[in-house]
PDB file of N, CA and C in Angstrom:
ATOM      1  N   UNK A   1     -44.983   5.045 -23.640  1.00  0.00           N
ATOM      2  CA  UNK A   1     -43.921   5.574 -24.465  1.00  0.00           C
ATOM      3  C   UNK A   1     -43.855   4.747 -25.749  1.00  0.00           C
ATOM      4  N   UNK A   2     -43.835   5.549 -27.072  1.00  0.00           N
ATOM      5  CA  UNK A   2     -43.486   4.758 -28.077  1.00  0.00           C
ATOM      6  C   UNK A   2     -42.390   4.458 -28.657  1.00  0.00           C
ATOM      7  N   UNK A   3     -42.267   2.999 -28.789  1.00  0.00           N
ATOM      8  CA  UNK A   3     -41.018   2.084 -29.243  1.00  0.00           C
ATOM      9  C   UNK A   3     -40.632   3.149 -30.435  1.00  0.00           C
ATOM     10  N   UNK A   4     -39.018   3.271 -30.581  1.00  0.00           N
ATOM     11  CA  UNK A   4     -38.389   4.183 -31.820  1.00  0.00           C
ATOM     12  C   UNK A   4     -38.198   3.003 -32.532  1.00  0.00           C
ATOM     13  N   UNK A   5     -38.567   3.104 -34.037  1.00  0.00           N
ATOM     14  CA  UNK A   5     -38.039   2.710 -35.436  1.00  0.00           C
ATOM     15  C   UNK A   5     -36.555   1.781 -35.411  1.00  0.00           C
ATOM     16  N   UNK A   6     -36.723   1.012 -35.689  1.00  0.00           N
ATOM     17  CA  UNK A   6     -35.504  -0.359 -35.699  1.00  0.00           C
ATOM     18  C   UNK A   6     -35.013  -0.526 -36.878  1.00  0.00           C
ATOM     19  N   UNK A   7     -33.939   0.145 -36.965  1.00  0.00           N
ATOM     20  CA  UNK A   7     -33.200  -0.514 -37.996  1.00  0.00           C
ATOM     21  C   UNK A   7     -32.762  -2.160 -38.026  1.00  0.00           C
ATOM     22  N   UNK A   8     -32.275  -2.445 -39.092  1.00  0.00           N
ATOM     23  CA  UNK A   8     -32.338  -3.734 -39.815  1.00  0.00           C
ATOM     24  C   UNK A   8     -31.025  -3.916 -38.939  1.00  0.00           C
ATOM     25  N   UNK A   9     -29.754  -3.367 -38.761  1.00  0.00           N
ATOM     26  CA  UNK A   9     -28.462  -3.110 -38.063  1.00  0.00           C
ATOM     27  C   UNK A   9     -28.747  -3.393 -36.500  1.00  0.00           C
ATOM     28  N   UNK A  10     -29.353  -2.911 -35.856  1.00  0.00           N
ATOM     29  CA  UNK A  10     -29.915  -2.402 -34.490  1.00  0.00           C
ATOM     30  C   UNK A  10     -30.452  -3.756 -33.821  1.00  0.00           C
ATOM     31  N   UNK A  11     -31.351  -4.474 -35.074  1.00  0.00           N
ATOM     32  CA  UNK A  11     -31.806  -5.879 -34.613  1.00  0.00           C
ATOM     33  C   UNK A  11     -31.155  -6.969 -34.553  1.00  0.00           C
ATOM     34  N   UNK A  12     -29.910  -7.240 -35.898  1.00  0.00           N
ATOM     35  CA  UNK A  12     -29.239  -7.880 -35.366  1.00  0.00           C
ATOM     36  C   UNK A  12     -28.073  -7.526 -34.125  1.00  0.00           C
ATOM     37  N   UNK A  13     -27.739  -6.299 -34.041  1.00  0.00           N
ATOM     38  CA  UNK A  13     -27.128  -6.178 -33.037  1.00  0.00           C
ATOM     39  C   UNK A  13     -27.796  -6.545 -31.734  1.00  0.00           C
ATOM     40  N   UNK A  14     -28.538  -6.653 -31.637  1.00  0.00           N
ATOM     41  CA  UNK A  14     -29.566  -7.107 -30.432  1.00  0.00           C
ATOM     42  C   UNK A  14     -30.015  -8.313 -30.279  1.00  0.00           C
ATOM     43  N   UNK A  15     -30.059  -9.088 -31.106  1.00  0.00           N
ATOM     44  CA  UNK A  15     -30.360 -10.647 -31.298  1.00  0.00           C
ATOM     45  C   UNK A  15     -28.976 -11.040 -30.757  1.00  0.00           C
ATOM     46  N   UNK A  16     -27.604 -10.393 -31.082  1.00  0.00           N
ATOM     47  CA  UNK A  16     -26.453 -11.017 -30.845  1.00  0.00           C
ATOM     48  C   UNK A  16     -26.083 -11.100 -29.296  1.00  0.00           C
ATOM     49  N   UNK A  17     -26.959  -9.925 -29.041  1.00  0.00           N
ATOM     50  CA  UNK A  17     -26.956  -9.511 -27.511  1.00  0.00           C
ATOM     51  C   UNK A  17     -28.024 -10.801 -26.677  1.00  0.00           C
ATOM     52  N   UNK A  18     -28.409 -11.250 -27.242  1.00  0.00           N
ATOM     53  CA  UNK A  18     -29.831 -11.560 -26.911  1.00  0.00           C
ATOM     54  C   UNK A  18     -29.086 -13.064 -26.871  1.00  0.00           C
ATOM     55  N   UNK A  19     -28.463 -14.028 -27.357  1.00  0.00           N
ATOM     56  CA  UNK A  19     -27.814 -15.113 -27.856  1.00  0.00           C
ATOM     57  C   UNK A  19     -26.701 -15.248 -27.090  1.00  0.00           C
ATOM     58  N   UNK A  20     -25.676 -13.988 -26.913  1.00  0.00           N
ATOM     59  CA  UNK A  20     -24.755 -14.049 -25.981  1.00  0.00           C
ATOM     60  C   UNK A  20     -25.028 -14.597 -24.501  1.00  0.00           C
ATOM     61  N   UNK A  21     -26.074 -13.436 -24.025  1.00  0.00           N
ATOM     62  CA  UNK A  21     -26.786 -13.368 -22.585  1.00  0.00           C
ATOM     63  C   UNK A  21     -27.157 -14.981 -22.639  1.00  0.00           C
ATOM     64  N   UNK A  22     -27.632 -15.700 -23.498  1.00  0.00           N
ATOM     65  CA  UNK A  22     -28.549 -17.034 -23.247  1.00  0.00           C
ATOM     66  C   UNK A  22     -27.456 -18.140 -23.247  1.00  0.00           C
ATOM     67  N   UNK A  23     -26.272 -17.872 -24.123  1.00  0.00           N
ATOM     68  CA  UNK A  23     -25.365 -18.594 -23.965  1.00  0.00           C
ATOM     69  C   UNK A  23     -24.330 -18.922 -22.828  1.00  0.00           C
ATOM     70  N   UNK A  24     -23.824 -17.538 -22.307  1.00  0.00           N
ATOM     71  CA  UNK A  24     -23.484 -17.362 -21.707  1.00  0.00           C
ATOM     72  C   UNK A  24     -23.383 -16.539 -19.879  1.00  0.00           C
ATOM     73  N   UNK A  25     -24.494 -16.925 -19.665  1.00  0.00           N
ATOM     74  CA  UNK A  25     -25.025 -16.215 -18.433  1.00  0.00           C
ATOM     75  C   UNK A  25     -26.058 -17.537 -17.852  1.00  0.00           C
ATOM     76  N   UNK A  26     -26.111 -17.297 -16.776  1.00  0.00           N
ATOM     77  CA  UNK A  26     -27.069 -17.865 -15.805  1.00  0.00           C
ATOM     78  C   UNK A  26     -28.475 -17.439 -15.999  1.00  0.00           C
ATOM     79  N   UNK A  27     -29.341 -17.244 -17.115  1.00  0.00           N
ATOM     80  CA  UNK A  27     -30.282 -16.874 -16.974  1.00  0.00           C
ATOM     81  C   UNK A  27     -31.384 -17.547 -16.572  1.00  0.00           C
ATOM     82  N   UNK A  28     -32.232 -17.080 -15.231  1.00  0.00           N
ATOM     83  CA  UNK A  28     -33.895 -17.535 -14.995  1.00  0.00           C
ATOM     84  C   UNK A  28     -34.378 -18.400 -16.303  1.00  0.00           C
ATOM     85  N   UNK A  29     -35.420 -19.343 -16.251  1.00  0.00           N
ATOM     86  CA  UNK A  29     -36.548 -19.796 -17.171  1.00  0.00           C
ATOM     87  C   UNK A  29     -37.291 -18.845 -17.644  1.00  0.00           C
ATOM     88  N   UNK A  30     -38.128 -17.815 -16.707  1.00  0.00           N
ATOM     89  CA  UNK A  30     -38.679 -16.666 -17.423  1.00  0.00           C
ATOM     90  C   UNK A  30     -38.082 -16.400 -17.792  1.00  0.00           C
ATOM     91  N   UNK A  31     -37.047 -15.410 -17.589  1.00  0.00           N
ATOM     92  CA  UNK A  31     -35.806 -14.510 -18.410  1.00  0.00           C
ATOM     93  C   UNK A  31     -35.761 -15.263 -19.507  1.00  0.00           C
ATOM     94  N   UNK A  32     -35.193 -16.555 -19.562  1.00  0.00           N
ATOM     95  CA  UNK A  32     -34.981 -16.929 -21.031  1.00  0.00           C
ATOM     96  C   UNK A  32     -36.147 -17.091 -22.176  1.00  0.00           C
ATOM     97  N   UNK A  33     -37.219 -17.858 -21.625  1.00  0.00           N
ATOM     98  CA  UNK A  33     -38.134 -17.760 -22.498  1.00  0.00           C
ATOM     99  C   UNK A  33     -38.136 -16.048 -23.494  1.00  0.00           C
ATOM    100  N   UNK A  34     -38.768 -15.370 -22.237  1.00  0.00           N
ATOM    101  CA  UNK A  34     -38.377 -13.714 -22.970  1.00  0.00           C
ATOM    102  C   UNK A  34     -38.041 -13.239 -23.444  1.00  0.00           C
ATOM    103  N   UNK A  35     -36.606 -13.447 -23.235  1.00  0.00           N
ATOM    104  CA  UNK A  35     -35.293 -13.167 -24.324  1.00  0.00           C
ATOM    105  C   UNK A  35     -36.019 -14.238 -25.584  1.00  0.00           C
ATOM    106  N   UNK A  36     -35.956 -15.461 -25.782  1.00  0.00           N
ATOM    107  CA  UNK A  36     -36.138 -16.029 -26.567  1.00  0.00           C
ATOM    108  C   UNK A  36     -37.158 -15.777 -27.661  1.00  0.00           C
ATOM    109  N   UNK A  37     -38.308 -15.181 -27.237  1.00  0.00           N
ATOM    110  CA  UNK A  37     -39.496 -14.612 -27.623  1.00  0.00           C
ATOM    111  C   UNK A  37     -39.047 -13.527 -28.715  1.00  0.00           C
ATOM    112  N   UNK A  38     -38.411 -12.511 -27.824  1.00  0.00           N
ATOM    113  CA  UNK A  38     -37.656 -11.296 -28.514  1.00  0.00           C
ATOM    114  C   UNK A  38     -37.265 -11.670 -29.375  1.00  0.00           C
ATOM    115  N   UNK A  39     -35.893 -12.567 -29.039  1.00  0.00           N
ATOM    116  CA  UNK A  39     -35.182 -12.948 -30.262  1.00  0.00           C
ATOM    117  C   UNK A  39     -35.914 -13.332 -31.556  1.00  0.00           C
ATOM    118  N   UNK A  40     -36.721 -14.123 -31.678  1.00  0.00           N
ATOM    119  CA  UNK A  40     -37.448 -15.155 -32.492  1.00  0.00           C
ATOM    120  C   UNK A  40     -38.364 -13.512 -33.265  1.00  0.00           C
ATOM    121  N   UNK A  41     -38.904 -12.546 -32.866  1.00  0.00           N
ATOM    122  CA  UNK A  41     -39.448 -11.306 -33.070  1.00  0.00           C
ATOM    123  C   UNK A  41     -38.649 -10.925 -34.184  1.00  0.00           C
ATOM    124  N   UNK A  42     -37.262 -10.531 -33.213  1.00  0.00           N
ATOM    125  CA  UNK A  42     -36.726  -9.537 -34.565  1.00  0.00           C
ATOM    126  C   UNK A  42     -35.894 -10.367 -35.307  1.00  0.00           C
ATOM    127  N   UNK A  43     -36.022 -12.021 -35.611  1.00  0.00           N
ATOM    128  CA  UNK A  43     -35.402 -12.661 -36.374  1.00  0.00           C
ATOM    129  C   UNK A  43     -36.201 -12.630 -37.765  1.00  0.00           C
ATOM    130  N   UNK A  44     -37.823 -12.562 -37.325  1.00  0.00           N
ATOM    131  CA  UNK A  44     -38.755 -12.344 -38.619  1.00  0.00           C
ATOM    132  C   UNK A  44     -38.769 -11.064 -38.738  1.00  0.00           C
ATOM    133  N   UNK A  45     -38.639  -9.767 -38.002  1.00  0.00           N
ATOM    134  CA  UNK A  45     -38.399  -8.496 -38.589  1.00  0.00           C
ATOM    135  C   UNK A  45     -37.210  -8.352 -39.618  1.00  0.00           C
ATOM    136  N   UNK A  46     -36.325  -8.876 -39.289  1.00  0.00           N
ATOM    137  CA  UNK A  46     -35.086  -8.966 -39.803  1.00  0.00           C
ATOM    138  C   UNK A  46     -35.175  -9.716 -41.570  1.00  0.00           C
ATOM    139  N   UNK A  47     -35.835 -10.891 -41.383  1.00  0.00           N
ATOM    140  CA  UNK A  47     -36.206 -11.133 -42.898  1.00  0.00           C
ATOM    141  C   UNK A  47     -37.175 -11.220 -43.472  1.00  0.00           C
ATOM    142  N   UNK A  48     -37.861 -10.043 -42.869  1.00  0.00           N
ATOM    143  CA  UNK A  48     -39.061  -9.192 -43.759  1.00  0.00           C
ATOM    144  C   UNK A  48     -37.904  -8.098 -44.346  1.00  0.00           C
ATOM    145  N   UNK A  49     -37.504  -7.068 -43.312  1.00  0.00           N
ATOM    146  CA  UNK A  49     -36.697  -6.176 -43.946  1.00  0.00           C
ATOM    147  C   UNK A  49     -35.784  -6.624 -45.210  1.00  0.00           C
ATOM    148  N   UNK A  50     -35.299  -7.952 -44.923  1.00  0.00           N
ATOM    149  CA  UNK A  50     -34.315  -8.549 -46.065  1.00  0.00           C
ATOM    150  C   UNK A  50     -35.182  -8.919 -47.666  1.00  0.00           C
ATOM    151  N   UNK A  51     -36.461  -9.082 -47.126  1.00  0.00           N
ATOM    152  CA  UNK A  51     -36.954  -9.631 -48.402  1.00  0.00           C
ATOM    153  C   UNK A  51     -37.501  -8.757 -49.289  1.00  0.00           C
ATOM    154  N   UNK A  52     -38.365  -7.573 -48.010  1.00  0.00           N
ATOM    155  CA  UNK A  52     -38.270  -6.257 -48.967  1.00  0.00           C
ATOM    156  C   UNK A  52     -37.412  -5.539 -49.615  1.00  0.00           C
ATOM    157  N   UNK A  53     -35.985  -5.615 -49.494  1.00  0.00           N
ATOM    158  CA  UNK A  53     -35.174  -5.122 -50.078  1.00  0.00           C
ATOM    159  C   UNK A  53     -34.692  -5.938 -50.995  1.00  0.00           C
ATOM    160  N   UNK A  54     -34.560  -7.306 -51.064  1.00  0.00           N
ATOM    161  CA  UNK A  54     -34.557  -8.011 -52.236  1.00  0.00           C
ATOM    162  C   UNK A  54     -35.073  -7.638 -53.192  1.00  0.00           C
ATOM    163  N   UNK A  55     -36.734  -7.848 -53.296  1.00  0.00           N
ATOM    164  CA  UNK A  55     -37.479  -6.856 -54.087  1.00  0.00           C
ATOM    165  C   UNK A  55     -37.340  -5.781 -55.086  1.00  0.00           C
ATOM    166  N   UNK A  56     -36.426  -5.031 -54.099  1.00  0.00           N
ATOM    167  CA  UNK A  56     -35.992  -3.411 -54.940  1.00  0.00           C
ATOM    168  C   UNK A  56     -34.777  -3.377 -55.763  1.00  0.00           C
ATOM    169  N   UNK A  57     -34.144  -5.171 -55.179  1.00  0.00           N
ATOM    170  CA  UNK A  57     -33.098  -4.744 -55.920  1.00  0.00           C
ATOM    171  C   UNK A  57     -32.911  -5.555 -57.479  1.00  0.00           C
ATOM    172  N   UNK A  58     -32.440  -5.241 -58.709  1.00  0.00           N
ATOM    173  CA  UNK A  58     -32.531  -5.592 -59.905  1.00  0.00           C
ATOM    174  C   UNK A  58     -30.959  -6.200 -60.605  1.00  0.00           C
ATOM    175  N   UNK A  59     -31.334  -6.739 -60.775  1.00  0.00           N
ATOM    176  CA  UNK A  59     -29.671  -7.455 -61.395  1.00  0.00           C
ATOM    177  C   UNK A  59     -29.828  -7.123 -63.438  1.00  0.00           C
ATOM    178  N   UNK A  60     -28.452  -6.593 -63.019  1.00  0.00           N
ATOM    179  CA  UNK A  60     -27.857  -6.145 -64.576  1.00  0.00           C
ATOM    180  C   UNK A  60     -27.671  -7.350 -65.306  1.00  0.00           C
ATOM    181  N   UNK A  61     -28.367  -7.403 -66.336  1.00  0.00           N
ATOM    182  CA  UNK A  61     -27.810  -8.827 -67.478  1.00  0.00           C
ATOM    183  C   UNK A  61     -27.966  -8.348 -68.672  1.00  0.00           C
ATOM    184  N   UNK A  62     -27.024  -9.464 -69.110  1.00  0.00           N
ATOM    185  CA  UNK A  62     -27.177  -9.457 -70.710  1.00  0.00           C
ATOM    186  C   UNK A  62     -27.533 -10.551 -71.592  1.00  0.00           C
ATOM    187  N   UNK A  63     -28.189  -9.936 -72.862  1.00  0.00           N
ATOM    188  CA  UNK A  63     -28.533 -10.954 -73.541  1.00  0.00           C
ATOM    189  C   UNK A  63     -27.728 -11.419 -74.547  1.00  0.00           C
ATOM    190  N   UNK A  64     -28.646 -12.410 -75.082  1.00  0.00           N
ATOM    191  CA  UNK A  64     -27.421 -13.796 -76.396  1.00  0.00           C
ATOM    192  C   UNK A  64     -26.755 -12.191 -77.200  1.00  0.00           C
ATOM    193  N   UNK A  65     -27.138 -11.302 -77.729  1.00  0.00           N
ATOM    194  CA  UNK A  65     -26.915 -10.163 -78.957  1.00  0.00           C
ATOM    195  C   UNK A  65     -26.134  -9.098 -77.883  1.00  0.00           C
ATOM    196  N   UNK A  66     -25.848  -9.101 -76.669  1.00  0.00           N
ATOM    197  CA  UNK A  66     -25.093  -8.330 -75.899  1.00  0.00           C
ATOM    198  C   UNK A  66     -25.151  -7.311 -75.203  1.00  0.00           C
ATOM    199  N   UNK A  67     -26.673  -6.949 -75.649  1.00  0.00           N
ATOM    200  CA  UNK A  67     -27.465  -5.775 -75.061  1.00  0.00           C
ATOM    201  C   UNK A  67     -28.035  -6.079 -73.778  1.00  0.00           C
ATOM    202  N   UNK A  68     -27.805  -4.872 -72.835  1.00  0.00           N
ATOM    203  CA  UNK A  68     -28.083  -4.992 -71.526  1.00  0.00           C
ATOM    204  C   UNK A  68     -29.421  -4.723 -71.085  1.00  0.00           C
ATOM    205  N   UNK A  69     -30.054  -5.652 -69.684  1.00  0.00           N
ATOM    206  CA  UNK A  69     -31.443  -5.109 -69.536  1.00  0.00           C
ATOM    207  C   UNK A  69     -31.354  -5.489 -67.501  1.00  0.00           C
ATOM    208  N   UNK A  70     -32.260  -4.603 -67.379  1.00  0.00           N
ATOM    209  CA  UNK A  70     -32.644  -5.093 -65.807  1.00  0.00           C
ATOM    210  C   UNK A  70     -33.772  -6.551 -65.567  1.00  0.00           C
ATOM    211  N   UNK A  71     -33.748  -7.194 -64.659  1.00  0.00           N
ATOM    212  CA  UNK A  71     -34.821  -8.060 -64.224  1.00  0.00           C
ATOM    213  C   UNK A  71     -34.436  -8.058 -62.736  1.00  0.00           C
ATOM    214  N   UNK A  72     -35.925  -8.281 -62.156  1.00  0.00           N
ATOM    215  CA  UNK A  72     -36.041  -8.776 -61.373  1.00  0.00           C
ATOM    216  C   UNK A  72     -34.671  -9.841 -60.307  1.00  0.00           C
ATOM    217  N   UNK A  73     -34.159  -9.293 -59.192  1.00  0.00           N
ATOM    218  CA  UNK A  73     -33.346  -9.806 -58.481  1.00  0.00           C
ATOM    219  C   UNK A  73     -33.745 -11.490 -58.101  1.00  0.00           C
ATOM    220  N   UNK A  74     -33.318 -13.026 -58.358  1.00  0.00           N
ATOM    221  CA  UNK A  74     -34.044 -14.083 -58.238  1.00  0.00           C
ATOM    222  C   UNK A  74     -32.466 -14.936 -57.491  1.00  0.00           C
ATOM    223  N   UNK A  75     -32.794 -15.438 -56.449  1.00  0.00           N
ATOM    224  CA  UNK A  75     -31.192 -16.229 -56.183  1.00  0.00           C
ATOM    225  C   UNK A  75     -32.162 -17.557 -55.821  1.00  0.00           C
ATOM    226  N   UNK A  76     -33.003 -17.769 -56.373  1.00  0.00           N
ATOM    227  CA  UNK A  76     -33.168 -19.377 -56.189  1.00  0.00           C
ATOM    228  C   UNK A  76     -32.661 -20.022 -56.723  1.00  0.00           C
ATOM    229  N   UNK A  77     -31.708 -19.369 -58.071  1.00  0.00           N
ATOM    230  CA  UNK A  77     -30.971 -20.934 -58.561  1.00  0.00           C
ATOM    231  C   UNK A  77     -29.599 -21.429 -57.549  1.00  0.00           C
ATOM    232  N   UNK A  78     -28.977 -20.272 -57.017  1.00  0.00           N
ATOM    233  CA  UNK A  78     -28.406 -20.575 -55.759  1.00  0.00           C
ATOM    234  C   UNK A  78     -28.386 -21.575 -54.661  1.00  0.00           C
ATOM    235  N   UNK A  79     -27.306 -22.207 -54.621  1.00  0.00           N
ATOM    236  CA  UNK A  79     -27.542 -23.674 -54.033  1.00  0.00           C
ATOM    237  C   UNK A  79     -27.077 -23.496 -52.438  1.00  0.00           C
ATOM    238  N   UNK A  80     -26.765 -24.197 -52.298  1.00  0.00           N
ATOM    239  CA  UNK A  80     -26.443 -24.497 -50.335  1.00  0.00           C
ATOM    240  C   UNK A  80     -25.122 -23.383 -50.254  1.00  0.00           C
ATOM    241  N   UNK A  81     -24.041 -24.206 -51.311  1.00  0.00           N
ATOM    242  CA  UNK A  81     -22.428 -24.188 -51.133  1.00  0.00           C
ATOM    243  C   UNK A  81     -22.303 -23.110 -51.370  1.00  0.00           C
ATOM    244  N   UNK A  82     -23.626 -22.370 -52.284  1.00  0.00           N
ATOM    245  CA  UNK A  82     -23.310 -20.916 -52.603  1.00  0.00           C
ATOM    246  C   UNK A  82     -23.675 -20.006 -51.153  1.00  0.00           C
ATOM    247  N   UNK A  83     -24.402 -20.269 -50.442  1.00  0.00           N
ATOM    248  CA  UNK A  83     -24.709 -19.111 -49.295  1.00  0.00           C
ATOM    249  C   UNK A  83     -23.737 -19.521 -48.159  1.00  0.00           C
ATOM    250  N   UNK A  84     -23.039 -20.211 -48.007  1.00  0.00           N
ATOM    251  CA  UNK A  84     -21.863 -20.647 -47.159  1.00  0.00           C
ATOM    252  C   UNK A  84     -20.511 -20.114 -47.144  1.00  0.00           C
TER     253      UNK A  84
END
């Protein structure tokens, strides 16, 4: 049977599921590894999806004369205190 299409929503809802169960449950060593595996899966699905959409997205600016232009979306000047 083939796996259906994962939304970006769907995975973290499932990682949360996935974190709960490990936190809070008695789980086996296999079991957890597994879960853990999963998790760690759709944590890099999750920011692939994020980075491709970074990508697409363009931030409105303006220049010194006031006229507006698109560039490229960039948050590396973004520091710690800012993603907190």
């Amino acid at each position: 049977m083939a796996k259906k299409k994962m939304t970006y929503e769907e995975a973290v809802s499932r990682i949360e599921e996935i974190v709960s169960k490990l936190e809070n449950e008695q789980v086996p060593l296999d079991e957890s590894i597994k879960l853990y595996k999963e998790g760690m899966e759709l944590s890099l699905f999750c920011s692939k999806k994020l980075d491709r959409a970074q990508k697409e997205v363009e931030e409105l600016k303006k220049d010194t004369e006031g006229n507006f232009y698109t560039a490229p979306f960039d948050n590396s000047d973004e520091t710690e205190d800012d993603l907190n």
